[in-house]
N, C-alpha and C. Protein backbone atom coordinates (compact mmCIF):
# COMPACT_ATOMS: atom_id res chain seq x y z
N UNK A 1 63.38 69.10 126.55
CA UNK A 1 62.95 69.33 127.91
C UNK A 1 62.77 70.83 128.15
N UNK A 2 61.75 71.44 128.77
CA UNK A 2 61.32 72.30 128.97
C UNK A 2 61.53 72.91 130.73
N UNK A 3 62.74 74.27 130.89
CA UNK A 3 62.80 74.56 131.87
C UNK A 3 62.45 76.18 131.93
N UNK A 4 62.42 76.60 133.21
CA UNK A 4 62.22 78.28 133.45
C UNK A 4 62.88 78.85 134.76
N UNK A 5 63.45 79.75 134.52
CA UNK A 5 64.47 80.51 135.14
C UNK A 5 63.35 82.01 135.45
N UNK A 6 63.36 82.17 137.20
CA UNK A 6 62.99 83.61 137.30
C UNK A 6 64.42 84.25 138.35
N UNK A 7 64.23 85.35 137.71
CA UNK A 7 65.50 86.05 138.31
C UNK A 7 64.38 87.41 138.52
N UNK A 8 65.13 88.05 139.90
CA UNK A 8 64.03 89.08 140.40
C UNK A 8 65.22 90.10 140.95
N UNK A 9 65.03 91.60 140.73
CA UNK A 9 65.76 92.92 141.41
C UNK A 9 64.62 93.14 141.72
N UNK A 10 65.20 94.59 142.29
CA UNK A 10 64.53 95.51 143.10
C UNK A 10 63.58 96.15 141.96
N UNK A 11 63.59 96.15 141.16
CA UNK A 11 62.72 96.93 139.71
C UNK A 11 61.96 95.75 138.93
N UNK A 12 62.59 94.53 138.81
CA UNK A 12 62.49 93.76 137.94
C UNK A 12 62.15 92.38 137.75
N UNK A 13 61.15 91.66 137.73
CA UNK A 13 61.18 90.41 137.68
C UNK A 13 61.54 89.68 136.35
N UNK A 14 63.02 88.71 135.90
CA UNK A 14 63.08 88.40 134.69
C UNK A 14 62.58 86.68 134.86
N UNK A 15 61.54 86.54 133.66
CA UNK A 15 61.44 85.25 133.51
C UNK A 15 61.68 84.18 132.00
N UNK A 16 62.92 83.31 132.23
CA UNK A 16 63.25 83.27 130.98
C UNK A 16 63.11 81.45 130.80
N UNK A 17 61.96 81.20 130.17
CA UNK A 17 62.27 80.05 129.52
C UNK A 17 62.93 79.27 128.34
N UNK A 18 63.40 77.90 128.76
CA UNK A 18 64.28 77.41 127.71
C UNK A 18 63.29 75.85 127.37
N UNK A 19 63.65 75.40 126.18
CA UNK A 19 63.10 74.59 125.28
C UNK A 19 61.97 75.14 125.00
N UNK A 20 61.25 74.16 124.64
CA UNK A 20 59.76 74.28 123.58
C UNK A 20 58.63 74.26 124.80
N UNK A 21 57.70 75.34 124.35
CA UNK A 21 56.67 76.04 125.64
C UNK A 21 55.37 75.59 124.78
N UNK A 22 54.89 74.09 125.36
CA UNK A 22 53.89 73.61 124.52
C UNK A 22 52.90 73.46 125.92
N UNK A 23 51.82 72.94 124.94
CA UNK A 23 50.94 72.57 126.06
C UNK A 23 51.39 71.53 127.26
N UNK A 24 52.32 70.36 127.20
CA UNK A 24 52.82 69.81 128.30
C UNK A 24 53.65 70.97 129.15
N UNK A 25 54.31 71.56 128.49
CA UNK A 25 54.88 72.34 129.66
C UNK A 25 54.54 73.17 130.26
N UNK A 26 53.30 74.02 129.85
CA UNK A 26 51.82 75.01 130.49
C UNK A 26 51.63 74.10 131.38
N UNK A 27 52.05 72.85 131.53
CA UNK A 27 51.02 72.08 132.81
C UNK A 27 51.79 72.17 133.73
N UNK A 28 53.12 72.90 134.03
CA UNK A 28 54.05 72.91 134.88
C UNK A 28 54.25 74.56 135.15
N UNK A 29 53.19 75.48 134.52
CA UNK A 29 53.27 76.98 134.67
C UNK A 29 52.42 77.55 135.63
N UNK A 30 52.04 76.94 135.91
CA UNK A 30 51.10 77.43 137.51
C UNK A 30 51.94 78.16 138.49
N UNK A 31 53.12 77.08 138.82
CA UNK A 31 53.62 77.44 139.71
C UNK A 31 54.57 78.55 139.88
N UNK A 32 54.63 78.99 138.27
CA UNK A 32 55.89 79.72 138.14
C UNK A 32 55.06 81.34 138.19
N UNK A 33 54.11 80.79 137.53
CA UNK A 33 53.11 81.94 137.76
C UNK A 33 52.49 82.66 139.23
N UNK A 34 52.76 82.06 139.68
CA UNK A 34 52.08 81.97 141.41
C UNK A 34 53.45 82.48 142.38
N UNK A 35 54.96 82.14 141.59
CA UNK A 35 55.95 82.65 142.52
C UNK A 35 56.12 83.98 141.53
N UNK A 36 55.78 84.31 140.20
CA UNK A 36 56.16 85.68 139.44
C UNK A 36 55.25 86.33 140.25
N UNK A 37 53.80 86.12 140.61
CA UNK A 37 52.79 87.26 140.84
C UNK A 37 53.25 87.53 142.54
N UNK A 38 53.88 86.14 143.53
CA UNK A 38 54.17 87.11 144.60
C UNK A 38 55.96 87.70 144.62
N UNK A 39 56.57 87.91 143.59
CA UNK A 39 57.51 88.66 143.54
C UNK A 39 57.47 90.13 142.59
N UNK A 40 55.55 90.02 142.60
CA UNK A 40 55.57 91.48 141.63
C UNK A 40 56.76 92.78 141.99
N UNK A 41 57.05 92.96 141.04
CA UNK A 41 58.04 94.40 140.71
C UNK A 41 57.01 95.10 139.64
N UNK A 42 57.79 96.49 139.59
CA UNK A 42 57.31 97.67 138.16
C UNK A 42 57.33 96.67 136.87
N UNK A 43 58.36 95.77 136.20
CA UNK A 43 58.65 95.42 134.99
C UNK A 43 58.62 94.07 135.07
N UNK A 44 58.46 93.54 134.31
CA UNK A 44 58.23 91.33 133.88
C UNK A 44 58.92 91.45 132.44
N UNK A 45 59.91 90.95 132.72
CA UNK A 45 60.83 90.74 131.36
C UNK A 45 60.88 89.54 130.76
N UNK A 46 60.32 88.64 129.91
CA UNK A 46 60.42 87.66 128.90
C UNK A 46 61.21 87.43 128.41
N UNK A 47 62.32 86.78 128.86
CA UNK A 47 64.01 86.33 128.33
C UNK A 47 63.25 85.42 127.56
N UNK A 48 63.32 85.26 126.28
CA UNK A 48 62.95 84.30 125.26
C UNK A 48 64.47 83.74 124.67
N UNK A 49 65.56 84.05 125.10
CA UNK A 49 66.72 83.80 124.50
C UNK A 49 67.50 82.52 124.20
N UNK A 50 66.16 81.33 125.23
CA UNK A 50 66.55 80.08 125.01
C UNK A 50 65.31 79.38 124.45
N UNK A 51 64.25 80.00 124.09
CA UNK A 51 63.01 80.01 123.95
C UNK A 51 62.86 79.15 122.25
N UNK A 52 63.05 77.75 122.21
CA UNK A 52 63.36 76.99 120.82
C UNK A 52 62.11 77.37 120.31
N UNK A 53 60.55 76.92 120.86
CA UNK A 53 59.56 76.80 120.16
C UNK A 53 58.53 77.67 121.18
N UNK A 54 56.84 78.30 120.86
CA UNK A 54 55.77 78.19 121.73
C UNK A 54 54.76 77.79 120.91
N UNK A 55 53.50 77.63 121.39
CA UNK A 55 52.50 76.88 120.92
C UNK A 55 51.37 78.05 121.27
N UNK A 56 50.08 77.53 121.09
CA UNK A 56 49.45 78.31 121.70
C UNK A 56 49.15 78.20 123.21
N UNK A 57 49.12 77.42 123.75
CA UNK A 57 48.92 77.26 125.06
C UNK A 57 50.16 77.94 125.52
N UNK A 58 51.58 78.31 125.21
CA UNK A 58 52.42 79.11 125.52
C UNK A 58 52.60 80.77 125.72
N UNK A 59 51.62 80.85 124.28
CA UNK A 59 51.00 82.37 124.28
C UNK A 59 50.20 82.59 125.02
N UNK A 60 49.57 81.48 125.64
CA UNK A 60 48.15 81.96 126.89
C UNK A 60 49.31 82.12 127.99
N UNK A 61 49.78 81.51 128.41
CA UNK A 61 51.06 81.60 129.34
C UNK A 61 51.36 83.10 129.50
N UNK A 62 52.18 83.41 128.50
CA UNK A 62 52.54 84.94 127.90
C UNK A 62 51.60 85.92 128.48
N UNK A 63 50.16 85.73 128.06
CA UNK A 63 49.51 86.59 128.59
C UNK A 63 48.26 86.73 129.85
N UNK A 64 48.71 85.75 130.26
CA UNK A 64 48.59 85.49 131.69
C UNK A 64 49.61 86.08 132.54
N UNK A 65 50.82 86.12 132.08
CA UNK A 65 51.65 86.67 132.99
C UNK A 65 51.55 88.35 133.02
N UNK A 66 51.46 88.80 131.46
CA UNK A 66 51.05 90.07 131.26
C UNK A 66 49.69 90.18 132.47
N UNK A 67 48.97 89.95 132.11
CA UNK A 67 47.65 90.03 132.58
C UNK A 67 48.15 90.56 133.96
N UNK A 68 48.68 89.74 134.68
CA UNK A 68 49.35 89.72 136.39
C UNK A 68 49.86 90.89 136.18
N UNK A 69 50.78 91.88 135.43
CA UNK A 69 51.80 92.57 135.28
C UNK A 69 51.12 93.75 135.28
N UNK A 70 49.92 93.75 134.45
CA UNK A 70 49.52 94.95 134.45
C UNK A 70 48.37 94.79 134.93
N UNK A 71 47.67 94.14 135.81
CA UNK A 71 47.05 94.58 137.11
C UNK A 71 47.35 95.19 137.76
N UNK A 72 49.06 94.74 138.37
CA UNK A 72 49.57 95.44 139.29
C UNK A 72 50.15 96.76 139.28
N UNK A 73 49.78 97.24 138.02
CA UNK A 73 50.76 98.61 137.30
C UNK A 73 51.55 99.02 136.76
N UNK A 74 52.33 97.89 136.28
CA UNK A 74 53.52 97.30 135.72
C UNK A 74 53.62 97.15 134.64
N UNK A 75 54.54 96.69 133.90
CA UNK A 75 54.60 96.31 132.15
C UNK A 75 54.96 95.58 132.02
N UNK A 76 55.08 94.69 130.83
CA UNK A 76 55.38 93.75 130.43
C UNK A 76 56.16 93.41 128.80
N UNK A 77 57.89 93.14 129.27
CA UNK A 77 58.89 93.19 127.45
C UNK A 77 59.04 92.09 127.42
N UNK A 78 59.22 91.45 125.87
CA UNK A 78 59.49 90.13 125.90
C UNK A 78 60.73 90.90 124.92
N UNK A 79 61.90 89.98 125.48
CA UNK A 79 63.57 90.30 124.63
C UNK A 79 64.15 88.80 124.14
N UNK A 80 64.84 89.36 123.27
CA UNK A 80 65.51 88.28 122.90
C UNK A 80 64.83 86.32 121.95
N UNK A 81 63.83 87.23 121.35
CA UNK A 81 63.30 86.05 120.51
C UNK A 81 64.11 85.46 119.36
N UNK A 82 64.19 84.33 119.28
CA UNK A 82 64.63 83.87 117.89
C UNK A 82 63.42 84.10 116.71
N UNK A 83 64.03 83.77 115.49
CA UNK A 83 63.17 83.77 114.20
C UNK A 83 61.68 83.61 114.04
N UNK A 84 62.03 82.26 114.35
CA UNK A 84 61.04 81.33 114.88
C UNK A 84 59.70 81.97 115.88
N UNK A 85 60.07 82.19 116.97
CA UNK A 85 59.46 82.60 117.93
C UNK A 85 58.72 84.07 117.98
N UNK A 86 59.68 84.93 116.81
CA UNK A 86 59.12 86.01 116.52
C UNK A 86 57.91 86.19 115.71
N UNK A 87 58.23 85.04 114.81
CA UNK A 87 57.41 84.52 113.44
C UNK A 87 55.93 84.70 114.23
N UNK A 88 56.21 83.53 114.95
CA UNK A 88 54.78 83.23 115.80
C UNK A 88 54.04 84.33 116.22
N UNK A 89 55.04 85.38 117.30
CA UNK A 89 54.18 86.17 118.07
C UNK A 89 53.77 87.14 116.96
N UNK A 90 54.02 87.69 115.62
CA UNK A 90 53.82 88.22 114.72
C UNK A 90 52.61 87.68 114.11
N UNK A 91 52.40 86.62 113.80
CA UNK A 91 51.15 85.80 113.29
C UNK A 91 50.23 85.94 114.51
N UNK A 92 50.35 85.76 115.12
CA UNK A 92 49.27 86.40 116.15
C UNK A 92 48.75 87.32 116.46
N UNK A 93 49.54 88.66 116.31
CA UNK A 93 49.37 90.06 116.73
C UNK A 93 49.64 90.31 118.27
N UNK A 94 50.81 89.31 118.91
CA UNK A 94 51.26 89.69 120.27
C UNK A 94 52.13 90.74 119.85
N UNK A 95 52.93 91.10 118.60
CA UNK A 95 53.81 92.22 118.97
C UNK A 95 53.15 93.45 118.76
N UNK A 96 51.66 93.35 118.78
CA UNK A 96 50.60 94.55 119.04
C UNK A 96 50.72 94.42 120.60
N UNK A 97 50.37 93.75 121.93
CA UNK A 97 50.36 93.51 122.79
C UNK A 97 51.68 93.69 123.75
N UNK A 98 52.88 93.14 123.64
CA UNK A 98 53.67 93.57 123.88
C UNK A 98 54.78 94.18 123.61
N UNK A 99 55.53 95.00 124.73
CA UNK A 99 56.78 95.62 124.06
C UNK A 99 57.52 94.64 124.01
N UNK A 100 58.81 94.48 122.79
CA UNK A 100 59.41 93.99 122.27
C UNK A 100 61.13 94.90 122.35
N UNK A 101 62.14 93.83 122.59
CA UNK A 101 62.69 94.38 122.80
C UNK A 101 64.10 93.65 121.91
């Protein structure tokens, strides 16, 4: 089962999903996307720390949210990946794209 946690400061919006970020669960990212972009802050942090699997429709996710982040002037870290998850964004060339932390 696939859930997401946003936690927001005064600097910071953190958004951290848990289970596997496949295309069924992109169909439930609209909304999370729509409450991250009206709680823009300076920084969008990517808690990946419960983050089992992503797909590609997960990485569009990813950078959709970027996308939002740095419209607004902001940046965008993804922390705390497992193996797995690193593997991926590496085969892709997201850890050209984002900071990594």
């Amino acid at each position: 089962m696939f859930k997401v946690n946003i936690r927001h400061t005064e600097n910071e919006v953190v958004v951290a999903p848990q289970g596997e970020l496949d295309a069924i669960a992109t169909t439930e990212m609209d909304d999370v996307l729509t409450r991250v972009t009206r709680l823009a802050r300076n920084r969008l942090v990517l808690d990946c720390q419960k983050l089992e699997y992503i797909s590609s429709s997960g990485l569009r996710f990813f950078l959709l949210l970027k996308k939002n982040s740095d419209q607004k002037g902001g940046s965008a870290i993804v922390r705390n990946m497992n193996k797995n998850v690193e593997d991926i964004f590496r085969l892709c060339g997201f850890h050209h794209i984002f900071d990594i932390e």
